[in-house]
PDB file of N, CA and C in Angstrom:
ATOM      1  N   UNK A   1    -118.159  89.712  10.626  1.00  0.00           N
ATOM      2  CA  UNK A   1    -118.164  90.568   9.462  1.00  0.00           C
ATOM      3  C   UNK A   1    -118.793  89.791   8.311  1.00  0.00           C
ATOM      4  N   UNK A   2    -119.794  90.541   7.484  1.00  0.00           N
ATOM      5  CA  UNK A   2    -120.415  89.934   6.599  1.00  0.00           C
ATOM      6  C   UNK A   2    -119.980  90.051   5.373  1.00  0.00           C
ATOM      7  N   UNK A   3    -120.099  89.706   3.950  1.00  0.00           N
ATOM      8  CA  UNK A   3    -119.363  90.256   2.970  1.00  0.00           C
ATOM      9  C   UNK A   3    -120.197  91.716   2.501  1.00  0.00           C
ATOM     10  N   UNK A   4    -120.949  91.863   3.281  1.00  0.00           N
ATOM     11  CA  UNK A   4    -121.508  93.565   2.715  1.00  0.00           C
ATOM     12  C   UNK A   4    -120.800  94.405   3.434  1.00  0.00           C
ATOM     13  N   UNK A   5    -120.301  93.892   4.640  1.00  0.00           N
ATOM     14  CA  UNK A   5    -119.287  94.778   5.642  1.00  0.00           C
ATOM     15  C   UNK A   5    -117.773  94.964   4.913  1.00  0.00           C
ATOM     16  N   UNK A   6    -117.612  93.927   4.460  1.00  0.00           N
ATOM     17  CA  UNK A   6    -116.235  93.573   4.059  1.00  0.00           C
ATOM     18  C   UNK A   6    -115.983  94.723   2.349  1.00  0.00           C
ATOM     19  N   UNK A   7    -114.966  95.898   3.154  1.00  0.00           N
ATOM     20  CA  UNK A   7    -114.467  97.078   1.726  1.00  0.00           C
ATOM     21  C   UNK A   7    -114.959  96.520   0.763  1.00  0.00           C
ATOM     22  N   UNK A   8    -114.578  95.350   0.789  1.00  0.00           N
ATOM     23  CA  UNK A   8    -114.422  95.076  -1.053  1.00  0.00           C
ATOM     24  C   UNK A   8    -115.735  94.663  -2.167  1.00  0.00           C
ATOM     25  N   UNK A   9    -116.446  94.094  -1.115  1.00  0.00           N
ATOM     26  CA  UNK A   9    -118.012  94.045  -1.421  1.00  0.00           C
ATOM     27  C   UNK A   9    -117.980  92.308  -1.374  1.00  0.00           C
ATOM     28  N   UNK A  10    -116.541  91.502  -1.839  1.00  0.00           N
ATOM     29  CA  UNK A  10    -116.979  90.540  -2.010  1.00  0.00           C
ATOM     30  C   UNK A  10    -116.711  89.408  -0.701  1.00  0.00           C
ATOM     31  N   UNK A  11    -117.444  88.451  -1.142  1.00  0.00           N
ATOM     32  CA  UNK A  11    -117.647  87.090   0.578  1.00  0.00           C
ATOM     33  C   UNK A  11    -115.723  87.190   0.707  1.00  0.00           C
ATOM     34  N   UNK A  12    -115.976  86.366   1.953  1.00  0.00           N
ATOM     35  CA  UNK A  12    -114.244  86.693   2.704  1.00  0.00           C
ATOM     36  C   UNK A  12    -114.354  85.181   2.984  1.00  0.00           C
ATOM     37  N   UNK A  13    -113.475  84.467   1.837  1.00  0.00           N
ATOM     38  CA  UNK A  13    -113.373  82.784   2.216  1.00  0.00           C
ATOM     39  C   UNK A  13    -112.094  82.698   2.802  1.00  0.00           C
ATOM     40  N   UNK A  14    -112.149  81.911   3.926  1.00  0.00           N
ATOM     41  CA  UNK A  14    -110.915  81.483   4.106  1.00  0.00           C
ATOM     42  C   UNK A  14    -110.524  80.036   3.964  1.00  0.00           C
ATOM     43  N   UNK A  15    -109.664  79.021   2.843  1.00  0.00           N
ATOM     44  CA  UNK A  15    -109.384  77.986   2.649  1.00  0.00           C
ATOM     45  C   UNK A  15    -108.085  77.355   3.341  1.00  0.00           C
ATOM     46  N   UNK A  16    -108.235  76.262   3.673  1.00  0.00           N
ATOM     47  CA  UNK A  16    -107.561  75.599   5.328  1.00  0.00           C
ATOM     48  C   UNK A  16    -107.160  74.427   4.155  1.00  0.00           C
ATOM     49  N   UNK A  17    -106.267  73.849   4.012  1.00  0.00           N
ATOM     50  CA  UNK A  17    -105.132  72.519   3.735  1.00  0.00           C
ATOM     51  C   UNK A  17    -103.999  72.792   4.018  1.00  0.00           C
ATOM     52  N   UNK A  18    -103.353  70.971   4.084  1.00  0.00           N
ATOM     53  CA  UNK A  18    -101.923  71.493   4.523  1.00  0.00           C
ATOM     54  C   UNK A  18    -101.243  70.761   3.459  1.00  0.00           C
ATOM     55  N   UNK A  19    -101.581  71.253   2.056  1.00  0.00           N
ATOM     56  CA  UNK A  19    -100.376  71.074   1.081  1.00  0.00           C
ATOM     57  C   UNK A  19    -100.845  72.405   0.419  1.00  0.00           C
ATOM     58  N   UNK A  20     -99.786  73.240   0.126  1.00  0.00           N
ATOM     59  CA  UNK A  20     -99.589  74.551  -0.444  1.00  0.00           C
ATOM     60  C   UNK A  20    -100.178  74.217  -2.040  1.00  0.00           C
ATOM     61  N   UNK A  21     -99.633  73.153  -2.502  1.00  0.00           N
ATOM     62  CA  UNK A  21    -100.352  73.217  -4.089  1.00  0.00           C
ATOM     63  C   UNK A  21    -101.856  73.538  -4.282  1.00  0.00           C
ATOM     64  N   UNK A  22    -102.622  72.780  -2.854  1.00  0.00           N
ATOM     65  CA  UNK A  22    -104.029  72.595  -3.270  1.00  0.00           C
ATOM     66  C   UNK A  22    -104.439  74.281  -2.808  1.00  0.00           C
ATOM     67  N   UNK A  23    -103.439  75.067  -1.678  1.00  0.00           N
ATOM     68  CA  UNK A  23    -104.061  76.253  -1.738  1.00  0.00           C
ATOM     69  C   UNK A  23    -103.807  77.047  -2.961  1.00  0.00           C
ATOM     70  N   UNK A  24    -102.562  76.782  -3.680  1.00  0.00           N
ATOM     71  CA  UNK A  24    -102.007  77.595  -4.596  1.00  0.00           C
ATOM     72  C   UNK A  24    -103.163  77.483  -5.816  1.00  0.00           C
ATOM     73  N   UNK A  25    -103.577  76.505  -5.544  1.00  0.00           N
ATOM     74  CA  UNK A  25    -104.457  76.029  -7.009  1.00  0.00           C
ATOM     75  C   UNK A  25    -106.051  76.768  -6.487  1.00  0.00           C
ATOM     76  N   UNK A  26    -106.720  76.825  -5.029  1.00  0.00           N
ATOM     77  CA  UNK A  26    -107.552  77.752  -4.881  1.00  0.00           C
ATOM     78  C   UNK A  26    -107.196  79.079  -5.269  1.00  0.00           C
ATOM     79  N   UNK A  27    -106.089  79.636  -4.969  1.00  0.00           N
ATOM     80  CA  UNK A  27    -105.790  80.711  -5.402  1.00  0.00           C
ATOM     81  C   UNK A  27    -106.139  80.944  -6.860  1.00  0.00           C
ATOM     82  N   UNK A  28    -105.579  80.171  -7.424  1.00  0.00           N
ATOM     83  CA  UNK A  28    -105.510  80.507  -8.975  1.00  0.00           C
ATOM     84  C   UNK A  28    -106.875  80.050  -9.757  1.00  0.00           C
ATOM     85  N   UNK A  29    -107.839  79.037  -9.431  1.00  0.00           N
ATOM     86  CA  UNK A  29    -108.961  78.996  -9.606  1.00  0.00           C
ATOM     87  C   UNK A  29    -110.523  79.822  -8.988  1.00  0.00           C
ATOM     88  N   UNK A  30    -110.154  80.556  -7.629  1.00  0.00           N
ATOM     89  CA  UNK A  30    -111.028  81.675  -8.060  1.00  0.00           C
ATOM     90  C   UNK A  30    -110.721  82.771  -7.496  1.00  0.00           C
ATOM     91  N   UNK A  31    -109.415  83.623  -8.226  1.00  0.00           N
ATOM     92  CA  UNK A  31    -108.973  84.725  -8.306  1.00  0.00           C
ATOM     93  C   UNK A  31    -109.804  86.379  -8.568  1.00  0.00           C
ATOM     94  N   UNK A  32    -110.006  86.508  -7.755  1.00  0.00           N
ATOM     95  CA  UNK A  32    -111.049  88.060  -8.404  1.00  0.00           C
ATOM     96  C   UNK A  32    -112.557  87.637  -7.956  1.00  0.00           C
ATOM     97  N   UNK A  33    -112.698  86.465  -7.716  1.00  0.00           N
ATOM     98  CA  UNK A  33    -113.852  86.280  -7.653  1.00  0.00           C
ATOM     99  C   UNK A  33    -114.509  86.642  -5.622  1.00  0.00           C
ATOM    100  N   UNK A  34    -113.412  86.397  -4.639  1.00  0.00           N
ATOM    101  CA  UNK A  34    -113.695  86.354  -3.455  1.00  0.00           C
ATOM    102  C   UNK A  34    -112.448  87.424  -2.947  1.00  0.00           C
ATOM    103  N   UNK A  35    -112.855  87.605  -1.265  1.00  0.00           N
ATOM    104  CA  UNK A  35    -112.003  88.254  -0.949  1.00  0.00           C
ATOM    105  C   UNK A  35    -111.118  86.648   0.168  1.00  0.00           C
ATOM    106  N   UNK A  36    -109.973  86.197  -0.737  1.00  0.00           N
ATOM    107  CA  UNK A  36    -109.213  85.343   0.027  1.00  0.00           C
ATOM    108  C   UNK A  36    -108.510  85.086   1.276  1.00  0.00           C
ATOM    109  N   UNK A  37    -108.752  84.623   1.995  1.00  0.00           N
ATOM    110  CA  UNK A  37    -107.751  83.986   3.106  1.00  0.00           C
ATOM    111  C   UNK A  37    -106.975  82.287   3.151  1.00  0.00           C
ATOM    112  N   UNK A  38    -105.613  82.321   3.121  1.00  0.00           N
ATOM    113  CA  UNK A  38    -105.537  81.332   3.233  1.00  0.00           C
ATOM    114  C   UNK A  38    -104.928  80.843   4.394  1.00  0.00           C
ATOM    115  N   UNK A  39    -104.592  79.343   4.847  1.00  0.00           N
ATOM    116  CA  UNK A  39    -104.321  78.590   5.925  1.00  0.00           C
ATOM    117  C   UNK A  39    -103.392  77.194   5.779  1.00  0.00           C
ATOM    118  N   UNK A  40    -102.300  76.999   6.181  1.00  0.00           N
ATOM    119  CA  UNK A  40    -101.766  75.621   5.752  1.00  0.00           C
ATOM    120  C   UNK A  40    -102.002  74.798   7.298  1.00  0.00           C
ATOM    121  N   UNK A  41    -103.344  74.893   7.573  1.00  0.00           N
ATOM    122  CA  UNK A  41    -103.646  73.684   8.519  1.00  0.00           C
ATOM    123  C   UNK A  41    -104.562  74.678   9.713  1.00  0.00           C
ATOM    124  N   UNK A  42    -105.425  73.646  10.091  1.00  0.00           N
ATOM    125  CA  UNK A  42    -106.673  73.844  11.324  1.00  0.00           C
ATOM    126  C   UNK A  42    -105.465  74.967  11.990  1.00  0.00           C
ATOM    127  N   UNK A  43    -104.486  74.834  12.822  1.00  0.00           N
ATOM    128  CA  UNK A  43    -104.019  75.955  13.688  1.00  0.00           C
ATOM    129  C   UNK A  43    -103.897  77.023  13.273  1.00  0.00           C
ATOM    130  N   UNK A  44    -102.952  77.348  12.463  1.00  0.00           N
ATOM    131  CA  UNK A  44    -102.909  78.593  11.371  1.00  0.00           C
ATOM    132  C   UNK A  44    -104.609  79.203  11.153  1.00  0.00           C
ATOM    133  N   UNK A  45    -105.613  78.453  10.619  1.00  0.00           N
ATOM    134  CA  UNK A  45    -106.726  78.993  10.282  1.00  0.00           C
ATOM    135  C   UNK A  45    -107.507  79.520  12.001  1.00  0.00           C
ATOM    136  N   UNK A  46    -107.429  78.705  13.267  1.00  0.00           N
ATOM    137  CA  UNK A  46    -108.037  79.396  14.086  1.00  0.00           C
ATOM    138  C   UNK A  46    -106.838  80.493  14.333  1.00  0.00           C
ATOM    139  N   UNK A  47    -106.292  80.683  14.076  1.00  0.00           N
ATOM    140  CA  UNK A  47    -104.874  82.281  14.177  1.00  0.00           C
ATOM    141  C   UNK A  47    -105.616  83.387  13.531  1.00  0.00           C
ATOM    142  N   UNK A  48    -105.792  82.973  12.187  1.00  0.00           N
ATOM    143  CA  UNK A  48    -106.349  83.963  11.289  1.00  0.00           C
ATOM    144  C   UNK A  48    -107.887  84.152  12.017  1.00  0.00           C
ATOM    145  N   UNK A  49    -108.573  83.614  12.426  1.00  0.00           N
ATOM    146  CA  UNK A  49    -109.692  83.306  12.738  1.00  0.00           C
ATOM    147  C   UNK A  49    -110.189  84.458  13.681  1.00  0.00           C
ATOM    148  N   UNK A  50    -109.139  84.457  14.462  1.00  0.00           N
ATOM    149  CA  UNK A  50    -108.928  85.434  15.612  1.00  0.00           C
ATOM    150  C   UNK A  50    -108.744  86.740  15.321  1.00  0.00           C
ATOM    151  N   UNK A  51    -108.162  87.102  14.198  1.00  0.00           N
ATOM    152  CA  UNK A  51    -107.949  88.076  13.779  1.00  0.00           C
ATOM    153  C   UNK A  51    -109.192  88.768  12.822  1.00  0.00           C
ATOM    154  N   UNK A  52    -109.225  87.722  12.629  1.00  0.00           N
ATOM    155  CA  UNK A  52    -110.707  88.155  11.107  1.00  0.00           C
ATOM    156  C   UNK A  52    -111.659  87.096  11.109  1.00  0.00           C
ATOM    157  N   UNK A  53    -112.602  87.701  10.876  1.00  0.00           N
ATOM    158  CA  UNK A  53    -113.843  87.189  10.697  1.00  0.00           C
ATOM    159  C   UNK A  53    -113.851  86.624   9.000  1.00  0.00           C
ATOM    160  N   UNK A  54    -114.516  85.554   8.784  1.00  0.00           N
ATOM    161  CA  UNK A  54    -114.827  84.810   7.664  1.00  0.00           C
ATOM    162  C   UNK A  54    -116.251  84.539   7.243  1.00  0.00           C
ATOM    163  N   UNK A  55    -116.582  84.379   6.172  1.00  0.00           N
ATOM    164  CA  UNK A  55    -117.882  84.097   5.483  1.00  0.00           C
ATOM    165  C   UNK A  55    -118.181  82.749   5.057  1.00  0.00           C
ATOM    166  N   UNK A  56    -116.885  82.570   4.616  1.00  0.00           N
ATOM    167  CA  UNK A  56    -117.032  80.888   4.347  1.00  0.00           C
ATOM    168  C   UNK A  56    -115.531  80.539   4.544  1.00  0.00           C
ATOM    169  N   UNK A  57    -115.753  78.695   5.256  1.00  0.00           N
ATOM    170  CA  UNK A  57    -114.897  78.512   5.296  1.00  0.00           C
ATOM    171  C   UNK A  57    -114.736  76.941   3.949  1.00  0.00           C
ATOM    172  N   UNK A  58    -113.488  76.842   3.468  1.00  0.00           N
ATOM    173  CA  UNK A  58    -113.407  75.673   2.920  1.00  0.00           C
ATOM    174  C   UNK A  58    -112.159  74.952   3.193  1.00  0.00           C
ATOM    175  N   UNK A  59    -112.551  73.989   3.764  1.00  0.00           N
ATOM    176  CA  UNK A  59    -111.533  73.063   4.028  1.00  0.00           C
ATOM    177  C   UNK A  59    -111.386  71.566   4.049  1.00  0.00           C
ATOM    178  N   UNK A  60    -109.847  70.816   4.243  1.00  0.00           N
ATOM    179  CA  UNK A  60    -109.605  69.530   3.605  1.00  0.00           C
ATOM    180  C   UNK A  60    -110.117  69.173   4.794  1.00  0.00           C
ATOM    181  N   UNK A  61    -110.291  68.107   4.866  1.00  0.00           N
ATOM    182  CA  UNK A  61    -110.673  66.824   6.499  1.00  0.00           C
ATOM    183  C   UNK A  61    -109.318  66.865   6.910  1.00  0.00           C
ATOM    184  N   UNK A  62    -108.699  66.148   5.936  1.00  0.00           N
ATOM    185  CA  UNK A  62    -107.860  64.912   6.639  1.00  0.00           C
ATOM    186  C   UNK A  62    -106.297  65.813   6.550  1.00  0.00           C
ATOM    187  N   UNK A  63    -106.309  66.394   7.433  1.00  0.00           N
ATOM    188  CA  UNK A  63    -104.852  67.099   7.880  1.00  0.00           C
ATOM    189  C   UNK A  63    -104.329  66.777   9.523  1.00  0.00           C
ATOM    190  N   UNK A  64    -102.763  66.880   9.483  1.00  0.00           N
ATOM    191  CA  UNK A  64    -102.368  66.861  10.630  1.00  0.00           C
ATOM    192  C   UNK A  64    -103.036  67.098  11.878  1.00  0.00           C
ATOM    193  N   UNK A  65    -102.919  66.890  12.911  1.00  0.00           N
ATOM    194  CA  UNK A  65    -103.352  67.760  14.126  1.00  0.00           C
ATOM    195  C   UNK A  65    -104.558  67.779  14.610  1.00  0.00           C
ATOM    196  N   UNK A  66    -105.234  67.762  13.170  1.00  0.00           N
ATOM    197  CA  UNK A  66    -106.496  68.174  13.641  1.00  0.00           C
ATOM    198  C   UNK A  66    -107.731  67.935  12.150  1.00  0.00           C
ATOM    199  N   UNK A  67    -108.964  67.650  12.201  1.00  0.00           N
ATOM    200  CA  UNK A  67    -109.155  67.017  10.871  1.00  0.00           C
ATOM    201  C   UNK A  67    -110.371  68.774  10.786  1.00  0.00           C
ATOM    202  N   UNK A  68    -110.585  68.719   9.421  1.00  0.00           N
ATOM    203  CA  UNK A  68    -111.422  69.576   8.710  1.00  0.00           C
ATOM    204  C   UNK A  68    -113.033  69.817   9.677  1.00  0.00           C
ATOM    205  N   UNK A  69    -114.198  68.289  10.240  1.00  0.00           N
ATOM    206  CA  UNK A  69    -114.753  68.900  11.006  1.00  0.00           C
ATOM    207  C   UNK A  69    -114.314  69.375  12.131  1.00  0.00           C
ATOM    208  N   UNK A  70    -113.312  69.097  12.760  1.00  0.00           N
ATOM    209  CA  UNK A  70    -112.820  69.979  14.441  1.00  0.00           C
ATOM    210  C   UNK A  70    -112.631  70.826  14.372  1.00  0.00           C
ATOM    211  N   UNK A  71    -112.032  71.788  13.005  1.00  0.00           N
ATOM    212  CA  UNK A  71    -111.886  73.058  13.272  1.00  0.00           C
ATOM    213  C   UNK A  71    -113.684  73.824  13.017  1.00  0.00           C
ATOM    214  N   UNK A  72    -114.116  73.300  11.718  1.00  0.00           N
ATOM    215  CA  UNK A  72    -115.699  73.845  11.753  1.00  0.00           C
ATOM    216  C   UNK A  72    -116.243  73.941  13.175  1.00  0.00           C
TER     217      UNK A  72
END
């Protein structure tokens, strides 16, 4: 799905860390501007992944499990 597909008109980011502040703080720094997805870590984001298609992804490296390029 592209963001011209996507209702809302706008790109569909989905942002991957595993401390809630740094998503809370994507949230609140660009609010209105995208259509959001968020993720507290690589597993959670291939979950969502599965479910929905994304436009961009942004994410930390250095998390549990699994680092930022393995899930790209």
């Amino acid at each position: 799905m592209t963001a011209m597909s996507n209702p809302t008109g706008k790109a569909r980011v989905l942002f991957v860390d595993d401390e809630p502040r740094v998503l809370s703080s994507m949230r609140m720094l660009f609010r209105g501007s995208y259509d959001m997805q968020f993720a507290e870590g690589a597993q959670q984001a291939i979950e969502l992944l599965k479910a929905q298609p994304v436009d961009v992804i942004v994410s930390d490296q250095r998390m549990p499990g699994m680092t930022g390029i393995e899930l790209l």
